[in-house]
Protein backbone atom coordinates (compact mmCIF):
# COMPACT_ATOMS: atom_id res chain seq x y z
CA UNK A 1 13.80 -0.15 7.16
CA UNK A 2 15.08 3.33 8.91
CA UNK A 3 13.20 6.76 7.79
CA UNK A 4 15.70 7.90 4.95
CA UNK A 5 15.61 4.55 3.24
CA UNK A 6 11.51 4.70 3.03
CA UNK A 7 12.47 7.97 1.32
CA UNK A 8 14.86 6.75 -1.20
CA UNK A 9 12.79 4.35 -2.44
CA UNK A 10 9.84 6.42 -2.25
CA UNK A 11 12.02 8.75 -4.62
CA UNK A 12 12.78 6.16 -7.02
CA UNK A 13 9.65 4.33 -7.25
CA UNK A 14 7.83 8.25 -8.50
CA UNK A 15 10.39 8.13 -10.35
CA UNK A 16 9.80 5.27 -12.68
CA UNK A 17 6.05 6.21 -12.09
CA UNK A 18 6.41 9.22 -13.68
CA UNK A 19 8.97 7.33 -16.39
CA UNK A 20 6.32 5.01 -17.28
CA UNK A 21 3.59 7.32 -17.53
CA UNK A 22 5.23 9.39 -19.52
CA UNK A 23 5.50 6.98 -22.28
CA UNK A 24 1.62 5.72 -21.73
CA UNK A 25 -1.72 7.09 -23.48
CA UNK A 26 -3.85 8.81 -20.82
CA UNK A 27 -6.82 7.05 -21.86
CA UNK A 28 -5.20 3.54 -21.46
CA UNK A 29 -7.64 1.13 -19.40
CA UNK A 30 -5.94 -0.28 -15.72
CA UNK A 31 -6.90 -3.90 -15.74
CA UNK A 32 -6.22 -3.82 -11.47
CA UNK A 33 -8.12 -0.72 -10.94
CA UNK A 34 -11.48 -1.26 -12.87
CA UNK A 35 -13.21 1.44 -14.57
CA UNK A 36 -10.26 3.40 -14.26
CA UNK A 37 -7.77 5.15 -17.40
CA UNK A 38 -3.61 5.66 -16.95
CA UNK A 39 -5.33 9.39 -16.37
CA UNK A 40 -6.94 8.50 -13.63
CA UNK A 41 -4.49 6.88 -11.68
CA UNK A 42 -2.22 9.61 -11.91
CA UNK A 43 -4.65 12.16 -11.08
CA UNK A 44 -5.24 10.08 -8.06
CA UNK A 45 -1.56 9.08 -6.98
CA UNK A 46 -0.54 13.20 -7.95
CA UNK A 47 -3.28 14.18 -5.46
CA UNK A 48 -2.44 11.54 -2.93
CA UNK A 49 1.37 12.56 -2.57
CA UNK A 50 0.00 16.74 -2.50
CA UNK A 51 -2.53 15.85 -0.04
CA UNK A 52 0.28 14.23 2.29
CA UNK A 53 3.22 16.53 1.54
CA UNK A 54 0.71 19.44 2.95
CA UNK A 55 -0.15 17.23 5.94
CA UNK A 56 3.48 16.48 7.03
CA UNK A 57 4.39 19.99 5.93
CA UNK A 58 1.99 21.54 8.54
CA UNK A 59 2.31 18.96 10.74
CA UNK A 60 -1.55 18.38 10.76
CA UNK A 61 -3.15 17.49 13.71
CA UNK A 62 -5.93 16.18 12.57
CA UNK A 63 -7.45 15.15 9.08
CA UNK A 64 -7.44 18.28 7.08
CA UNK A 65 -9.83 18.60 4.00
CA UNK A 66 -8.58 19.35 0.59
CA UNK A 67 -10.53 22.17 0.15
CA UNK A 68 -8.42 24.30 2.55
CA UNK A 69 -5.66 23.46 1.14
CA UNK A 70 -5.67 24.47 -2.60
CA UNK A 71 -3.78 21.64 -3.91
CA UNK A 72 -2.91 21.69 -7.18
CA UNK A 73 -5.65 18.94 -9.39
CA UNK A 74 -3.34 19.28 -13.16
CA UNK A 75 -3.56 19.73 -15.99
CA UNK A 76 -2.83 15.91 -14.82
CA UNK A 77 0.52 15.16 -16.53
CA UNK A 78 3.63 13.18 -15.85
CA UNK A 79 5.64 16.57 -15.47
CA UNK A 80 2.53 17.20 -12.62
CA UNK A 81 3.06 14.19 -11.39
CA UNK A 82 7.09 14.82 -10.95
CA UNK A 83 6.72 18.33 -9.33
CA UNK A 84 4.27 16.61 -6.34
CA UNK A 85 6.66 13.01 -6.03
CA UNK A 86 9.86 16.07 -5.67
CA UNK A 87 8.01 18.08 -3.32
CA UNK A 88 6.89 15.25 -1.11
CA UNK A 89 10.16 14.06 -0.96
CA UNK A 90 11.36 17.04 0.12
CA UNK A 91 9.31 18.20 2.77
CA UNK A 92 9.96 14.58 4.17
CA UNK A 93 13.36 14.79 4.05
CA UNK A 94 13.40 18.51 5.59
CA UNK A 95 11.40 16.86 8.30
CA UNK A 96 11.74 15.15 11.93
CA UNK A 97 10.11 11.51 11.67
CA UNK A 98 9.56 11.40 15.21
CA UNK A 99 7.39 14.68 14.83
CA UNK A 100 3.92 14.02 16.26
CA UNK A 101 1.11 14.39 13.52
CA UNK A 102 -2.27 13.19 12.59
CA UNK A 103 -2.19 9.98 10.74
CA UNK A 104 -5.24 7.23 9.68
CA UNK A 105 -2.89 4.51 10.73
CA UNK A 106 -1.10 3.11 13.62
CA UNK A 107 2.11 4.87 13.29
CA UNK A 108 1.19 9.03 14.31
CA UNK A 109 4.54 10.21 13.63
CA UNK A 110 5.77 11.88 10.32
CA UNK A 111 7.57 8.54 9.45
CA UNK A 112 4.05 6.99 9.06
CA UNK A 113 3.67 9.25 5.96
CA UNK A 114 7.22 8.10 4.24
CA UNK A 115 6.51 4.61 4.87
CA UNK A 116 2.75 4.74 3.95
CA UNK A 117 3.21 6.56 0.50
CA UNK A 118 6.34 4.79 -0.27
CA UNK A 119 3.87 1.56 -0.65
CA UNK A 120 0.90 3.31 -2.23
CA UNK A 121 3.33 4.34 -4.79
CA UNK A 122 4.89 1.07 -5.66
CA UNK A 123 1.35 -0.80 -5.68
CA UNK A 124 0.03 1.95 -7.81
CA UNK A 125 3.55 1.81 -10.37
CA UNK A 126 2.34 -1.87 -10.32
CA UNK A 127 -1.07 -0.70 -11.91
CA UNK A 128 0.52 0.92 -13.88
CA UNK A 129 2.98 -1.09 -14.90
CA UNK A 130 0.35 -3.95 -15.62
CA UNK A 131 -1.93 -1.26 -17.67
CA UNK A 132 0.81 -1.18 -20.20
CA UNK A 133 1.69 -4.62 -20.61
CA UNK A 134 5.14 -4.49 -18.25
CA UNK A 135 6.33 -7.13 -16.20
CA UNK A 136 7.07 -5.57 -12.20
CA UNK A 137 9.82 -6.63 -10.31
CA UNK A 138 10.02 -5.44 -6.66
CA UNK A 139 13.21 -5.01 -4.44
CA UNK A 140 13.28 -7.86 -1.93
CA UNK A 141 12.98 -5.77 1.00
CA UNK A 142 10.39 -3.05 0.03
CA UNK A 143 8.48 -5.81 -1.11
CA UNK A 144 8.56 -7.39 2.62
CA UNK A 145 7.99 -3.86 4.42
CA UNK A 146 5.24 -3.10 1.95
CA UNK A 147 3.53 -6.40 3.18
CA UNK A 148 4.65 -5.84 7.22
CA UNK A 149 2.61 -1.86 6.56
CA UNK A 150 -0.29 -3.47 4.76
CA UNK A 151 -0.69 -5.93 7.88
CA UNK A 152 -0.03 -2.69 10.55
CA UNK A 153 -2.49 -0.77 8.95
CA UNK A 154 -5.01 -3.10 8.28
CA UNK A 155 -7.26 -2.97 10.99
CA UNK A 156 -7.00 0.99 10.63
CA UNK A 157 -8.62 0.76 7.11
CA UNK A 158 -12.26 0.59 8.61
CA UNK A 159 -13.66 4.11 7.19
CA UNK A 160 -12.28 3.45 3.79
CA UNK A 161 -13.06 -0.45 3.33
CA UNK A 162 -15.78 -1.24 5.68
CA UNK A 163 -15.39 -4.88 4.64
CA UNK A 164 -12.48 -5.37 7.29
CA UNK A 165 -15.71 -5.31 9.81
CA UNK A 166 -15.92 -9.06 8.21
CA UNK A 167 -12.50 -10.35 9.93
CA UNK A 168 -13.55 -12.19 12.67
CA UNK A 169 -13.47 -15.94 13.92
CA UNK A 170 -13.65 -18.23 16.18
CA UNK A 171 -9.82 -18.24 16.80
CA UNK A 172 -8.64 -19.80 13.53
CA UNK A 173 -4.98 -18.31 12.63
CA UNK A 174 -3.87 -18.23 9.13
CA UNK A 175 0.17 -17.50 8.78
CA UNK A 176 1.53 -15.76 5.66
CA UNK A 177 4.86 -16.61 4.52
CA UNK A 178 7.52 -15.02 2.08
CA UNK A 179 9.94 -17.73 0.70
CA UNK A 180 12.62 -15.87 1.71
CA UNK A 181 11.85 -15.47 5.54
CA UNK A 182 9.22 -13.01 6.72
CA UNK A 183 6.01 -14.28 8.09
CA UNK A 184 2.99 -13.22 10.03
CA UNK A 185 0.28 -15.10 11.88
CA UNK A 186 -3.13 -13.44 12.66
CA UNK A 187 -6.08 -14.90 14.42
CA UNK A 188 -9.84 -14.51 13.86
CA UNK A 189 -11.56 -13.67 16.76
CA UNK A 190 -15.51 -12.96 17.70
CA UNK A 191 -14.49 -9.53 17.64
CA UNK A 192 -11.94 -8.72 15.33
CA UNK A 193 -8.36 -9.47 14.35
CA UNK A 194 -4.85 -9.92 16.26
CA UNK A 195 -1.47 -10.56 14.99
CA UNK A 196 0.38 -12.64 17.15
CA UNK A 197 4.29 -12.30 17.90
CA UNK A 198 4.50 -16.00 18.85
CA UNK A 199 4.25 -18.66 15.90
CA UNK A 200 1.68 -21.09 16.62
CA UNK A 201 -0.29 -23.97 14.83
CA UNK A 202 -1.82 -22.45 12.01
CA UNK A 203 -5.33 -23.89 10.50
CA UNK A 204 -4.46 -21.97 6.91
CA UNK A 205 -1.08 -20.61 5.40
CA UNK A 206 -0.66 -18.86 2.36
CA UNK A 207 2.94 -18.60 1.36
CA UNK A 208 5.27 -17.55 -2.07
CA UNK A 209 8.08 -15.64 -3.34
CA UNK A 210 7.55 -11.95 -1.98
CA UNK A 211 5.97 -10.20 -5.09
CA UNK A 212 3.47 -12.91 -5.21
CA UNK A 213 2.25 -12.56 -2.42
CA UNK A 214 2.48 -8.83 -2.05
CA UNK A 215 0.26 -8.86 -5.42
CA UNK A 216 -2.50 -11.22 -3.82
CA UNK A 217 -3.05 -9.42 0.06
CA UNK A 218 -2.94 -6.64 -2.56
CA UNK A 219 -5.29 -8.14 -4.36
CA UNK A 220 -3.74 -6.95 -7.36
CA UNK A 221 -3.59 -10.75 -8.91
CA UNK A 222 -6.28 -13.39 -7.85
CA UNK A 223 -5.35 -16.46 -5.81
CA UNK A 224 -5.86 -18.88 -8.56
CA UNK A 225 -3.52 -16.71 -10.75
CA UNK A 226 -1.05 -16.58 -9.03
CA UNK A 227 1.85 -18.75 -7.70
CA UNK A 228 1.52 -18.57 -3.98
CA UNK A 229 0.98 -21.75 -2.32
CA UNK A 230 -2.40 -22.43 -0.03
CA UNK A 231 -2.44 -24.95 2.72
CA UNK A 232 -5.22 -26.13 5.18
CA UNK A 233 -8.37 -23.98 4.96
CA UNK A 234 -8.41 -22.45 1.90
CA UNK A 235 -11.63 -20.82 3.09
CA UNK A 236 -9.80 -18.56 5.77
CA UNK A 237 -7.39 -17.32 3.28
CA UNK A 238 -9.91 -16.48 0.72
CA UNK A 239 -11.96 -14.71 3.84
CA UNK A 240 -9.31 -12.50 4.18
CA UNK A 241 -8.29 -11.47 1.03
CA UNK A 242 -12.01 -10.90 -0.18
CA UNK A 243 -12.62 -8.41 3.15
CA UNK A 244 -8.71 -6.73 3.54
CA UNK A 245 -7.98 -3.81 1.34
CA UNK A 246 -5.93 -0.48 1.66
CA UNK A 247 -6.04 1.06 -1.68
């Protein structure tokens, strides 16, 4: 997916954030976000797109903290949470994706930061969307690419979710698999993780249409719940779901 299309969709999917929030009681539990209100999750996901529209902006060089940066905290709103989705767009589209900047991921380009909050906001609209009782339905492809950045990033997630430490192995693989084509294979090593370019024999596969299984390595619906299919060691799948998080 080129630079410009992470953008459009990025634009669109703050858009029916803000649509659906607007319509929502700020007090409203989030089943997939525990102890958390429809508030809070816009507080958080209005910060989140300030915090990175100031980053690309400036074209950090490192992580910069919010307090030198007097970002803007509310009254949190949906009209607050427009103005930050516009001006994030913005500056991204005003600026080079092959710029060199700071990122937490893999990708330390400016067309890490379309691509990464692109995906936050879709999984968050999902919260959102489940808060209030709404059934989510994903384009095809930003589902795919959401899953293909989850897997990139993953090993990059270590200061936030310390549980990825628990991803190791004695070289068992375990392939994921969309029902309508993408898949990825990663094995468990003593020391860590590696996704492998070359399809191999696989001792556990989880597979299923693409929003299923973007929901479970998002651990936004459980295993059992869903309707993605496990084969061979169960075990291995569950390992990695129950130690894998970005947000």
């Amino acid at each position: 997916m080129q630079y410009l299309t992470h953008c459009d969709h990025l634009g669109r999917e703050g858009a029916r954030f803000v649509q659906l929030a607007a319509t929502a009681s700020p007090d409203t539990p989030v089943p997939t976000c525990p102890e958390w209100s429809v508030s809070d999750l816009l507080a958080h996901l209005g910060f989140v797109h300030r915090r990175a529209q100031y980053w690309v902006k400036v074209r950090a060089t490192e992580r910069l903290s919010p307090k030198i940066m007097n970002l803007s905290r509310g009254p949190v709103s949906a009209e607050w949470m427009a103005e930050g989705i516009e001006e994030l767009v913005a500056t991204l589209r005003a600026s080079d994706p092959d710029d060199v900047m700071w990122a937490w991921g893999e990708d330390q380009h400016v067309r890490y930061w379309a691509r990464r909050l692109l995906h936050e906001t879709l999984v968050h609209r999902i919260d959102l969307e489940g808060a209030l009782g709404v059934v989510s339905v994903v384009d095809q492809e930003v589902g795919a690419d959401a899953i293909d950045e989850f897997f990139a990033n993953v090993e990059y997630a270590r200061d936030f979710s310390p549980n990825v430490k628990n991803l190791v192995g004695s070289a068992e693989v375990i392939t994921f698999s969309c029902e309508e084509g993408p898949s990825w294979t990663v094995r468990l090593d003593p020391t860590g993780f590696e996704f492998l370019d070359q399809p191999v024999v696989a001792d556990a596969r989880l597979s299923g249409a693409t929003t299923e299984l973007l929901l479970v390595i998002y651990r936004r619906r459980s295993l059992a719940e869903s309707s993605c299919v496990s084969e061979g060691r169960r075990d291995l799948v569950e390992r990695w779901l129950a130690n894998s998080a970005l947000l």
